[in-house]
N, C-alpha and C. Protein backbone atom coordinates (compact mmCIF):
# COMPACT_ATOMS: atom_id res chain seq x y z
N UNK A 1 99.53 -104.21 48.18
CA UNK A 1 98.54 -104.43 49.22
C UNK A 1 97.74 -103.13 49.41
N UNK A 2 96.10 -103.19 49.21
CA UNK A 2 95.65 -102.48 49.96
C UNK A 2 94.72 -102.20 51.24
N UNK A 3 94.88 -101.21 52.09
CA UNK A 3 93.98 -101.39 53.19
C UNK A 3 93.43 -100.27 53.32
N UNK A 4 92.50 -100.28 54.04
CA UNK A 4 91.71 -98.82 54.64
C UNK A 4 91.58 -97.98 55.80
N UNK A 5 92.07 -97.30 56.23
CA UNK A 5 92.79 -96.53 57.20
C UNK A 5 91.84 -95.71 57.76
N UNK A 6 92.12 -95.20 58.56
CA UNK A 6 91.28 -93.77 59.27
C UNK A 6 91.72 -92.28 58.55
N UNK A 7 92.78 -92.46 57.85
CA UNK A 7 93.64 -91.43 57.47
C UNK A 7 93.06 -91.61 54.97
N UNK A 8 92.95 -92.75 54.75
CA UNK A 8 91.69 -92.64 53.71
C UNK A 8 92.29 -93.91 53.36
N UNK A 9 92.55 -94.47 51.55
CA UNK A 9 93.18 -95.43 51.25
C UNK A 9 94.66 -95.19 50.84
N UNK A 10 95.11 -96.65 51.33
CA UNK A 10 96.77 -96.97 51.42
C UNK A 10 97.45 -97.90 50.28
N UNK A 11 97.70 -97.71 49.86
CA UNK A 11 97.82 -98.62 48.38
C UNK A 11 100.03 -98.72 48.93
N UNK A 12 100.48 -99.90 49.34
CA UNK A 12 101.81 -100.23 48.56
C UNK A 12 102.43 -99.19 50.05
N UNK A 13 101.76 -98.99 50.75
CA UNK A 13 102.39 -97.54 51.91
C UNK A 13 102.39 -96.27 51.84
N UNK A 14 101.84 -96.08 50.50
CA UNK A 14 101.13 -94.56 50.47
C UNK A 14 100.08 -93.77 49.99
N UNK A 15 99.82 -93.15 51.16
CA UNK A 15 98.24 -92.65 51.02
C UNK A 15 97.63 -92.30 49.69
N UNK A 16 96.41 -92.45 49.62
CA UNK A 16 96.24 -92.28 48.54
C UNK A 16 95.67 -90.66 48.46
N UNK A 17 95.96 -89.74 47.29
CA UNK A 17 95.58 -88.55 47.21
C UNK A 17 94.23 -88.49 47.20
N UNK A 18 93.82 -87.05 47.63
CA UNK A 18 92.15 -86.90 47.82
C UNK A 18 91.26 -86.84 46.11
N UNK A 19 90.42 -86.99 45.99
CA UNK A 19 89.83 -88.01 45.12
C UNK A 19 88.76 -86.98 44.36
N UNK A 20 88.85 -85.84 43.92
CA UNK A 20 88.25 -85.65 43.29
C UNK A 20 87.18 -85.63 41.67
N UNK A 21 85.62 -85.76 41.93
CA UNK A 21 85.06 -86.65 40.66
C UNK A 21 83.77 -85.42 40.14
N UNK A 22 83.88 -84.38 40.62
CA UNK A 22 83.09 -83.84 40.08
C UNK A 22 83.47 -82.18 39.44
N UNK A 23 83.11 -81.09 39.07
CA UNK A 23 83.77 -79.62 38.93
C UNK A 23 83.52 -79.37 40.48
N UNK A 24 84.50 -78.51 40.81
CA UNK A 24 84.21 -77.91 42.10
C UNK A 24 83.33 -76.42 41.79
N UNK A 25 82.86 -75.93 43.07
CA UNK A 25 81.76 -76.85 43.71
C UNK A 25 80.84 -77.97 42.57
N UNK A 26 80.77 -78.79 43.50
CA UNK A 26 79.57 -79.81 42.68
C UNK A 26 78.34 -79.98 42.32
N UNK A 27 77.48 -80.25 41.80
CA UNK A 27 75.84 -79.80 41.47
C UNK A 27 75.01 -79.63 42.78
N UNK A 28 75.56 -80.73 43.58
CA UNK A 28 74.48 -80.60 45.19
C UNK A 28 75.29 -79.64 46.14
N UNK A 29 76.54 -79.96 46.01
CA UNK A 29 77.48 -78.43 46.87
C UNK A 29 76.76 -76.84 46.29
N UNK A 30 76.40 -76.76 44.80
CA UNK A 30 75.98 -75.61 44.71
C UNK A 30 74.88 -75.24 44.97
N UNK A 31 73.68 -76.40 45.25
CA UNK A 31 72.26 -76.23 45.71
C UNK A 31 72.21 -75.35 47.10
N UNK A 32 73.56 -76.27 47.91
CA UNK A 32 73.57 -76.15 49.18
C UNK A 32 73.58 -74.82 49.55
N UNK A 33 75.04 -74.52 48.53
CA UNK A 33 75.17 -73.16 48.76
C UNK A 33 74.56 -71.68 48.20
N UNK A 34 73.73 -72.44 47.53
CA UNK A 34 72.29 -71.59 47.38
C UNK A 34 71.72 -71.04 48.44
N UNK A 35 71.49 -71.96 49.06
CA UNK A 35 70.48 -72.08 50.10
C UNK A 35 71.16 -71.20 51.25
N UNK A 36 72.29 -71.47 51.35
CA UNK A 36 73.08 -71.13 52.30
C UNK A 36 73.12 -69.58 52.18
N UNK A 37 73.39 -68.92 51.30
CA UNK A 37 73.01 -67.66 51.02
C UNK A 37 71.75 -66.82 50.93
N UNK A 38 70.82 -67.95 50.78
CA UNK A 38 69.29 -67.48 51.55
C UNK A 38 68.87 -67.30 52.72
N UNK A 39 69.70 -68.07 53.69
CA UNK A 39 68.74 -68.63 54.71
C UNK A 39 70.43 -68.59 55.95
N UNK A 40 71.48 -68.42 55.99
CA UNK A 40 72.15 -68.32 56.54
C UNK A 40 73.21 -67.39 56.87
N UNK A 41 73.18 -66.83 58.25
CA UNK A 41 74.43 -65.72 58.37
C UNK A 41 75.43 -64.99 57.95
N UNK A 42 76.03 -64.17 57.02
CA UNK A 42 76.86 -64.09 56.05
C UNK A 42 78.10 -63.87 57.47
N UNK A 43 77.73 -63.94 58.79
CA UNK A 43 78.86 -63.66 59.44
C UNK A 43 79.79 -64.58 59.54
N UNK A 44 79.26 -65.92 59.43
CA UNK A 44 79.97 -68.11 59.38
C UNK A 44 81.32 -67.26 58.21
N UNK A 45 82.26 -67.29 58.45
CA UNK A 45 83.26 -66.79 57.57
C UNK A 45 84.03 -68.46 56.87
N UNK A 46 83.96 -68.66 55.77
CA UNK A 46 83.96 -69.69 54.88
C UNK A 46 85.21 -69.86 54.01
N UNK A 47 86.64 -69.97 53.68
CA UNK A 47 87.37 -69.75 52.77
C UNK A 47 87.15 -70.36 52.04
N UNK A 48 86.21 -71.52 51.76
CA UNK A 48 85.91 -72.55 50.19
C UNK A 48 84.77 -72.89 50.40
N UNK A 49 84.31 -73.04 49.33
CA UNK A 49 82.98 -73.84 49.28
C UNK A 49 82.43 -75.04 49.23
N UNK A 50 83.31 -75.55 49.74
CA UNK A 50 83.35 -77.12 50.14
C UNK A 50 82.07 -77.01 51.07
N UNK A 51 80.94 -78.17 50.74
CA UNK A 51 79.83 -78.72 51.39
C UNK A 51 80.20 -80.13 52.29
N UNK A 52 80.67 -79.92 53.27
CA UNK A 52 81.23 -81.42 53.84
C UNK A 52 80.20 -82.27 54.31
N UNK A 53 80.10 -83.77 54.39
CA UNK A 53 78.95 -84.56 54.31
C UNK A 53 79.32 -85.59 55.41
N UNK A 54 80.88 -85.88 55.38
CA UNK A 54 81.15 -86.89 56.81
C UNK A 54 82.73 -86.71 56.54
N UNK A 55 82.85 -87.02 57.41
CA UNK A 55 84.46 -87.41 57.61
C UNK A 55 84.93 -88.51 58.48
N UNK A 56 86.48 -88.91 57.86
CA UNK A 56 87.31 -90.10 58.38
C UNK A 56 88.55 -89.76 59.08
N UNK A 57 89.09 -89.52 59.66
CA UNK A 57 90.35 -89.53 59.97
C UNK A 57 90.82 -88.24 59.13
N UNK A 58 91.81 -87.42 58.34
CA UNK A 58 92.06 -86.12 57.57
C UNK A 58 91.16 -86.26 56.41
N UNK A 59 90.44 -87.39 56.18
CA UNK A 59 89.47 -87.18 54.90
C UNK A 59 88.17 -86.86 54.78
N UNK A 60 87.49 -85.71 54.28
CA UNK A 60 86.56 -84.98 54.33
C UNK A 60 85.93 -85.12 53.11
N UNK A 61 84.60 -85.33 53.27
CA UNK A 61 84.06 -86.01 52.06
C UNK A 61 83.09 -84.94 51.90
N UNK A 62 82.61 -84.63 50.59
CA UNK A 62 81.77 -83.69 50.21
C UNK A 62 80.09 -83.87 50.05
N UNK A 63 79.06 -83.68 49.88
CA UNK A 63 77.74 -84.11 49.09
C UNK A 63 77.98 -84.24 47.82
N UNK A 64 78.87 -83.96 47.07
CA UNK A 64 78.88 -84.44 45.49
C UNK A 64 79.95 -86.14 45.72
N UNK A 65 80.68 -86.31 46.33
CA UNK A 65 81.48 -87.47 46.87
C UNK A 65 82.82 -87.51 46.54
N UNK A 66 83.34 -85.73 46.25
CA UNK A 66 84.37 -85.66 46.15
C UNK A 66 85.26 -85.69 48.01
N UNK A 67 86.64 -85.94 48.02
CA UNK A 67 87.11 -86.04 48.76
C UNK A 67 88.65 -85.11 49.40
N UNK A 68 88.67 -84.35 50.45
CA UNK A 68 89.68 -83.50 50.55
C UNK A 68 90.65 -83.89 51.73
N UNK A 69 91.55 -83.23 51.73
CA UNK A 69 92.41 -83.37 53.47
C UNK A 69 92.37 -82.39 54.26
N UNK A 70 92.09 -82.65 55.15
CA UNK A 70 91.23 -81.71 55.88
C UNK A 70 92.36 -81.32 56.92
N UNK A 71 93.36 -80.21 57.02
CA UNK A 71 94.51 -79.55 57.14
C UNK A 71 94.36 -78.70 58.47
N UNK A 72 93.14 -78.54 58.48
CA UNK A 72 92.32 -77.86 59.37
C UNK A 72 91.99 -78.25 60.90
N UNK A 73 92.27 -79.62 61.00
CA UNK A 73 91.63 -80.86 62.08
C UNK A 73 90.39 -79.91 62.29
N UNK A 74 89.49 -79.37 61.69
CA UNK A 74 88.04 -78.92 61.90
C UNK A 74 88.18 -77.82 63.13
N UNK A 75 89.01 -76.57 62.70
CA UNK A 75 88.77 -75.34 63.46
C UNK A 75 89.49 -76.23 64.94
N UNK A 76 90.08 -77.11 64.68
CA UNK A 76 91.65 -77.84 65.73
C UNK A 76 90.63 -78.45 67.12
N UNK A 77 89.16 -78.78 66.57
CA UNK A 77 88.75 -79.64 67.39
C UNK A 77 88.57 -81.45 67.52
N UNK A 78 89.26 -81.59 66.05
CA UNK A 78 89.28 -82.70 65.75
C UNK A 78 90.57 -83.23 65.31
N UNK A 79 91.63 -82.42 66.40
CA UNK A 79 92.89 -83.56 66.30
C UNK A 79 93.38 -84.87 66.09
N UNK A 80 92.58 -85.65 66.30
CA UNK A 80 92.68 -87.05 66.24
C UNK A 80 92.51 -87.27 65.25
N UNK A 81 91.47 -86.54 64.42
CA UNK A 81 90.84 -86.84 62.97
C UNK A 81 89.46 -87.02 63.29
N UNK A 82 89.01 -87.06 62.36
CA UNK A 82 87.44 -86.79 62.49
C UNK A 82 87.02 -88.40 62.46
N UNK A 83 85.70 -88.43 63.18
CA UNK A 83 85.62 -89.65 63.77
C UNK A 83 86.33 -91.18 64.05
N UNK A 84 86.95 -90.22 65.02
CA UNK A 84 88.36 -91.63 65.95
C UNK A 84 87.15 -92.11 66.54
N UNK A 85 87.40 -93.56 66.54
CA UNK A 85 86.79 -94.32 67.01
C UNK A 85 86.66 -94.39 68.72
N UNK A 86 87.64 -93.82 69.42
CA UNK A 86 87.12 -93.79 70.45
C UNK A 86 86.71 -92.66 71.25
N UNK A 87 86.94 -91.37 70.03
CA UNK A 87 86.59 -90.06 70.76
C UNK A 87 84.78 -90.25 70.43
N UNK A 88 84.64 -91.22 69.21
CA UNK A 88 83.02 -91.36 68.92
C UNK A 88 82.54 -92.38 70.14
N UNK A 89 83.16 -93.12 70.64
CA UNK A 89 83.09 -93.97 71.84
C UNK A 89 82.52 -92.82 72.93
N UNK A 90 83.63 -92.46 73.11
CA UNK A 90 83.71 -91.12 74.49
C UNK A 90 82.22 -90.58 74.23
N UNK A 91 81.97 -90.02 72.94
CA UNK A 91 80.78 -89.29 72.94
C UNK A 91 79.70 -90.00 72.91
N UNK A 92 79.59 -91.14 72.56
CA UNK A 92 78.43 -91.98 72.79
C UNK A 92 78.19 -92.03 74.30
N UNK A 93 78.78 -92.47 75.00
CA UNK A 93 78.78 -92.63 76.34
C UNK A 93 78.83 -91.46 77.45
N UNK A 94 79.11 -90.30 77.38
CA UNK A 94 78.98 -89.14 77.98
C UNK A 94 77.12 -88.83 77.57
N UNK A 95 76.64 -88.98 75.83
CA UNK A 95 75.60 -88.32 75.49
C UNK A 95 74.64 -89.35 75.93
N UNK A 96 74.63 -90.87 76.58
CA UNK A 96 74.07 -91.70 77.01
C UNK A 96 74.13 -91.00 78.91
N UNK A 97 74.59 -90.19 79.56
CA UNK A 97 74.95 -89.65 80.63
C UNK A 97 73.96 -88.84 80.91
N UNK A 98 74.75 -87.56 80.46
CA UNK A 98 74.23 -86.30 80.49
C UNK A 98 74.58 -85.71 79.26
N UNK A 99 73.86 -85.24 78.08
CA UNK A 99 73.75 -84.57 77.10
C UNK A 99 74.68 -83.22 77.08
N UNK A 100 74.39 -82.45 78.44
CA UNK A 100 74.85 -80.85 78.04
C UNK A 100 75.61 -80.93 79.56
N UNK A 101 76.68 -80.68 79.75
CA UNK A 101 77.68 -80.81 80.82
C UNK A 101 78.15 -79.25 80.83
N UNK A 102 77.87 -78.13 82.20
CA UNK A 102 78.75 -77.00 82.17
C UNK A 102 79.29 -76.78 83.28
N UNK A 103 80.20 -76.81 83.89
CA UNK A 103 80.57 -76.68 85.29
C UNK A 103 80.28 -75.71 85.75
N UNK A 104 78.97 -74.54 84.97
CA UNK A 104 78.37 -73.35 85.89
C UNK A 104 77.25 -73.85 86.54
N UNK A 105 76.57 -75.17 85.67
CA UNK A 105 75.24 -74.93 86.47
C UNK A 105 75.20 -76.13 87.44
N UNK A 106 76.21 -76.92 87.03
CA UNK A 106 76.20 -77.91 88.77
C UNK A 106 77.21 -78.80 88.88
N UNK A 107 77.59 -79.30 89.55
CA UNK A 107 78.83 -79.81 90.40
C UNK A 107 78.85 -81.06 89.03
N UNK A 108 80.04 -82.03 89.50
CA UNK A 108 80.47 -82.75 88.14
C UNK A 108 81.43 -83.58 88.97
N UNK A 109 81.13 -84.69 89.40
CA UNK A 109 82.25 -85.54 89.90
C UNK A 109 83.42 -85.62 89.39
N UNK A 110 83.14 -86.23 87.53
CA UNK A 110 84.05 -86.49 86.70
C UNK A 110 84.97 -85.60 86.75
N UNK A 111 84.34 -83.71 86.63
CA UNK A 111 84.93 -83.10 86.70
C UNK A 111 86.32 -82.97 87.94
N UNK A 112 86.02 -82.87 88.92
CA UNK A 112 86.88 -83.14 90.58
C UNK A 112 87.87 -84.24 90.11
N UNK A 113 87.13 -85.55 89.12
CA UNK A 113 88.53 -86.53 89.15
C UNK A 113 89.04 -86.51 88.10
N UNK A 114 89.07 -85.73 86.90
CA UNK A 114 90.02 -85.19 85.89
C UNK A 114 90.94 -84.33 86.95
N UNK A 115 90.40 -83.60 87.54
CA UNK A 115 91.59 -82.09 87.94
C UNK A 115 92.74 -82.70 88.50
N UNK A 116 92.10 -84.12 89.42
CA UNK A 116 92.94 -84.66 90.65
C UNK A 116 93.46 -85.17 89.71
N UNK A 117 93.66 -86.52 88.87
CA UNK A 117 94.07 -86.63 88.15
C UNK A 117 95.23 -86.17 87.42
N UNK A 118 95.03 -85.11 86.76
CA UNK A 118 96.19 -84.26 86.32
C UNK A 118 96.95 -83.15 86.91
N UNK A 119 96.32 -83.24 88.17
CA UNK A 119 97.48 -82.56 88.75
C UNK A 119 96.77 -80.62 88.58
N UNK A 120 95.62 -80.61 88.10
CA UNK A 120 95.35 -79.08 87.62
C UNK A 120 94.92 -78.36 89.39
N UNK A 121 95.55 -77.07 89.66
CA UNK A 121 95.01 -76.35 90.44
C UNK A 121 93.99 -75.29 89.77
N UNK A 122 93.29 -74.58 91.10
CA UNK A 122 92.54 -73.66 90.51
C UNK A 122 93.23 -72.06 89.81
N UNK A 123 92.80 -71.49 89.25
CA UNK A 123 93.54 -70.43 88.42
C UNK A 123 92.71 -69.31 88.42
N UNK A 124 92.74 -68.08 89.27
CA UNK A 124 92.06 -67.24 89.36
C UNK A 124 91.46 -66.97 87.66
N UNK A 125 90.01 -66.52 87.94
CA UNK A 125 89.52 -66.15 86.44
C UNK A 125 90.17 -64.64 86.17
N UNK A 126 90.46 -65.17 84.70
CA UNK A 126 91.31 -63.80 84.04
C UNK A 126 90.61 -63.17 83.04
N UNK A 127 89.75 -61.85 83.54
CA UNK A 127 88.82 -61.36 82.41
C UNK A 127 89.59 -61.24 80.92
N UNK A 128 89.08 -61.60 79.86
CA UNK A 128 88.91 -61.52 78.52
C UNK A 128 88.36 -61.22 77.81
N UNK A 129 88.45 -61.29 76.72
CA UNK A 129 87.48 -60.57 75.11
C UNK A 129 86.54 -61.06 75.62
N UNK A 130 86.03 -61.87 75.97
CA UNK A 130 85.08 -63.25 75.77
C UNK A 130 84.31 -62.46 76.86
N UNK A 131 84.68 -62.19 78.03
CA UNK A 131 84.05 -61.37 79.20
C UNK A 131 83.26 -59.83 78.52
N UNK A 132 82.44 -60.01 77.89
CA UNK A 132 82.14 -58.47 77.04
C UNK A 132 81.54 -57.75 78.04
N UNK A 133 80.62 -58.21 78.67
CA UNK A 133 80.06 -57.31 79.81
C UNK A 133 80.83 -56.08 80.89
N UNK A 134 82.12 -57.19 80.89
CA UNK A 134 83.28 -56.83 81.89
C UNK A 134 84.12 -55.23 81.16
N UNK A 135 84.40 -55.65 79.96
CA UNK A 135 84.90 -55.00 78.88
C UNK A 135 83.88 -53.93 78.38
N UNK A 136 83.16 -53.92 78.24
CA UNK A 136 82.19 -52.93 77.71
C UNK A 136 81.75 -51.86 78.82
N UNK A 137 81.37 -52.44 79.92
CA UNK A 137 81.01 -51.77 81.48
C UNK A 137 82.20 -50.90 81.88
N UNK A 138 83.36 -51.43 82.29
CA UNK A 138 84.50 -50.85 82.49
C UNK A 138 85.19 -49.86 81.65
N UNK A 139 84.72 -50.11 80.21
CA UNK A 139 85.46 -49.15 79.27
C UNK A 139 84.61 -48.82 78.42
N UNK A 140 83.39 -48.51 78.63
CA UNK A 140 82.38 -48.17 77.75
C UNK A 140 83.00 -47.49 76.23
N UNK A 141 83.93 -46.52 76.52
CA UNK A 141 84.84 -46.46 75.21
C UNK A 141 85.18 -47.53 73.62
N UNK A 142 85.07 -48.51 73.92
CA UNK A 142 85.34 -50.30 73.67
C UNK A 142 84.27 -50.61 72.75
N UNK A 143 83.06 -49.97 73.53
CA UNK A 143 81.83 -50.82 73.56
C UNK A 143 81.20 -50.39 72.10
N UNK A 144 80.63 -51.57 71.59
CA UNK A 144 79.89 -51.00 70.49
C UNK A 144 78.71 -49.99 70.02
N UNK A 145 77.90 -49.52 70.88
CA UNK A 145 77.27 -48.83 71.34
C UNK A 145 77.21 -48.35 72.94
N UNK A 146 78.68 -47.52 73.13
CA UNK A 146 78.62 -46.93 74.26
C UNK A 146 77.71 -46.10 75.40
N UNK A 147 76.76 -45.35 74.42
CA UNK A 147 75.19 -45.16 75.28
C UNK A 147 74.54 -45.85 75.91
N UNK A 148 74.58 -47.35 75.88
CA UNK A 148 73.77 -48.06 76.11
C UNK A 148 74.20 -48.16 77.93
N UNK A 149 73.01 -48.61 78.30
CA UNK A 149 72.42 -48.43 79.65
C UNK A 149 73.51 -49.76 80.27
N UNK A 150 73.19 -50.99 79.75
CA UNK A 150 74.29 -51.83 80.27
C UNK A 150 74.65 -52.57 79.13
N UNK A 151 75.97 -51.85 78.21
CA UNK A 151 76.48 -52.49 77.32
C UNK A 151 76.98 -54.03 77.21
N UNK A 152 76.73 -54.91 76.15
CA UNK A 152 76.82 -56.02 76.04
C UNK A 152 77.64 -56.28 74.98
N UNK A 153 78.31 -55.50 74.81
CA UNK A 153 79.29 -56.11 73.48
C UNK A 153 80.51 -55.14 72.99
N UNK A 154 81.24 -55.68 72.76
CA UNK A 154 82.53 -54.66 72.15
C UNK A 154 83.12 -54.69 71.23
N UNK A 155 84.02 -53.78 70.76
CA UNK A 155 84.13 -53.73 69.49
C UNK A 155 85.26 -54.27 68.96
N UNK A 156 85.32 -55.46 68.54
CA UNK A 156 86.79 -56.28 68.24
C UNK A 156 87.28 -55.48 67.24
N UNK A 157 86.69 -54.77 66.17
CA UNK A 157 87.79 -54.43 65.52
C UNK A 157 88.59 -53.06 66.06
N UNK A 158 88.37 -52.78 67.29
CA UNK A 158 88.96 -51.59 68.32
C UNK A 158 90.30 -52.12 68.44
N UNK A 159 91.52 -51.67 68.27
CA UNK A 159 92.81 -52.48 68.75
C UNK A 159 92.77 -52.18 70.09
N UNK A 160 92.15 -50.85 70.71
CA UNK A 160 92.18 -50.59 71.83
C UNK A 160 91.47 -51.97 72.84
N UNK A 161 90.61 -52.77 72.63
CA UNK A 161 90.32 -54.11 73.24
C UNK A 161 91.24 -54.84 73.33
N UNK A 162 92.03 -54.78 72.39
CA UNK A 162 93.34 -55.58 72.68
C UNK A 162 94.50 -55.65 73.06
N UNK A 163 94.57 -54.39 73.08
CA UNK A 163 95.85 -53.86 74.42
C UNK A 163 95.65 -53.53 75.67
N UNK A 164 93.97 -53.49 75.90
CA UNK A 164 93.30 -53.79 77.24
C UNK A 164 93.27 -55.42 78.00
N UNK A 165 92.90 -55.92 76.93
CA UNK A 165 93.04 -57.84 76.85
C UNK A 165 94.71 -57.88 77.78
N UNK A 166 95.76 -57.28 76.95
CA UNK A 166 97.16 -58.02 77.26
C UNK A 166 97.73 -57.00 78.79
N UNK A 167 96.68 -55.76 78.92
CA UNK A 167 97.38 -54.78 79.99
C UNK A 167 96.72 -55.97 81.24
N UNK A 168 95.23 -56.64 80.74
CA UNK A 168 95.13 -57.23 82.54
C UNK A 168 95.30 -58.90 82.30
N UNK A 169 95.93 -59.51 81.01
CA UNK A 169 96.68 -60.29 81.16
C UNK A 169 97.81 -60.43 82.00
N UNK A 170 98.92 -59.17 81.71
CA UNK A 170 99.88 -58.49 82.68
C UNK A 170 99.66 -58.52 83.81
N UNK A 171 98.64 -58.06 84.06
CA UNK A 171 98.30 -57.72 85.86
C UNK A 171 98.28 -59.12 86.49
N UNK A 172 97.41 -59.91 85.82
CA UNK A 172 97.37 -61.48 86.33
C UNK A 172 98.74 -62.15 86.30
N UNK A 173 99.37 -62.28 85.49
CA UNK A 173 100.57 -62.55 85.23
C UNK A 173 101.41 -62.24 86.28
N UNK A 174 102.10 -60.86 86.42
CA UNK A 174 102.52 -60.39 87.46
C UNK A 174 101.82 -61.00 88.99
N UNK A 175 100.85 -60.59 89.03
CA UNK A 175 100.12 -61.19 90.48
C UNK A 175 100.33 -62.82 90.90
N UNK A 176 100.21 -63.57 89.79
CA UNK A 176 100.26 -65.05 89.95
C UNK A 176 101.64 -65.42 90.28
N UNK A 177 102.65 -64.99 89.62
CA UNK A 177 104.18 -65.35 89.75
C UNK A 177 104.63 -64.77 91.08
N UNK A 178 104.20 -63.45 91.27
CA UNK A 178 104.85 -62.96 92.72
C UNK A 178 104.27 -63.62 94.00
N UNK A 179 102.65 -64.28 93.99
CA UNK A 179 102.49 -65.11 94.63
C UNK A 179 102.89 -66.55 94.71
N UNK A 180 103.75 -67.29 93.45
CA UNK A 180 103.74 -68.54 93.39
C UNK A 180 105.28 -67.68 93.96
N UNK A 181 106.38 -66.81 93.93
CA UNK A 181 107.40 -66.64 94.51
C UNK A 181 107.51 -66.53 95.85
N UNK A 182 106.61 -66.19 96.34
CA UNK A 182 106.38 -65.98 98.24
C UNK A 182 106.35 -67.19 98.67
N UNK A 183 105.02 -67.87 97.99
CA UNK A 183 105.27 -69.55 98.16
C UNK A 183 106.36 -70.24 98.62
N UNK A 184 107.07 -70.17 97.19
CA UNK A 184 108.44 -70.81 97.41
C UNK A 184 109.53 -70.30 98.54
N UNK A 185 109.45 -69.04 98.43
CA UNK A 185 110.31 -68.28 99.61
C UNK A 185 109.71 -69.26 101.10
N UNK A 186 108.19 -69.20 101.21
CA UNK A 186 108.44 -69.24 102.33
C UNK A 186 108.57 -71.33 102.52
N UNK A 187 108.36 -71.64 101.75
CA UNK A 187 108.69 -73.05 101.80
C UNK A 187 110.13 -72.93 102.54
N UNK A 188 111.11 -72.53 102.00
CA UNK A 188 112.30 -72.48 102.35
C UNK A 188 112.76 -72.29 103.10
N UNK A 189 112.04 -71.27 104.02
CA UNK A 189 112.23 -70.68 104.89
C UNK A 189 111.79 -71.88 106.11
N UNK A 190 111.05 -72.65 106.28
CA UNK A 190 110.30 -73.34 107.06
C UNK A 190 111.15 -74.57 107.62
């Protein structure tokens, strides 16, 4: 028996291996990646040269129409597999909504009834890498161009950013637990 899966084809109960029909890269994968070296960032860090064209469930299909397993769930945003039918649902219907959703620039009902929902409290913000302004200002040392008037960026390959990252991880850490311990103390107490 065979059927067709989200996961690729099933022949007898087992998957069928990924399907390659052309040399890797393939004649239009190498156009691509022509191009791609003209006209695109050398910073996009790439381990293969796979040109991907659509995907199913772990199967990742190329522009030449070779086929791979995609091990990756796509940089682990596509757990489910690449186009689940109802995460393509979800997105149809959110992008029929509102297109661009950020909980900086305005309130979000949905948002309020996910939190309630699951039970999420609020969580003081915990500066990070990601915070460069914060990181660069404070430790101009860090910063990639430390002269600068109001630095905007830092220097990841500094290890020193990253033992700054885990010293006010710590601090939060510490702070959050000794307050969720008073809590409880004084629950008890009551």
């Amino acid at each position: 028996m065979t059927t067709k899966t989200m996961t690729g084809t099933v022949i007898d109960g087992q998957i069928d291996r990924p399907k390659i029909t052309t040399a890797l890269p393939g004649p239009h994968a190498k156009r691509v990646l022509a191009g791609d070296d003209q006209f695109i960032s050398p910073s996009y860090t790439r381990s293969y040269p796979l040109v991907a064209k659509e995907g199913h469930g772990i199967v990742v299909t190329d522009v030449d129409g070779n086929e791979f397993f995609d091990f990756s769930s796509g940089i682990a945003v596509t757990s489910t597999g690449h186009c689940h039918p109802d995460v393509v649902a979800a997105i149809r219907k959110q992008a029929g909504e509102l297109i661009h959703m950020s909980g900086t620039d305005f309130y979000y009902e949905s948002l309020v009834t996910l939190a309630d929902q699951y039970g999420l409290e609020i969580v003081p913000e915990v500066q990070s890498l990601t915070h460069s302004y914060y990181i660069a200002s404070a430790h101009r040392e860090l910063a990639e161009d430390p002269d600068m008037t109001w630095p905007d960026s830092y220097c990841p390959s500094n290890p020193d950013s990253y033992k700054l990252l885990f010293e006010i991880l710590d601090e939060y850490i510490d702070a959050h637990y000794a307050s969720r311990e008073e809590e409880s103390v004084a629950q008890f107490q009551v």
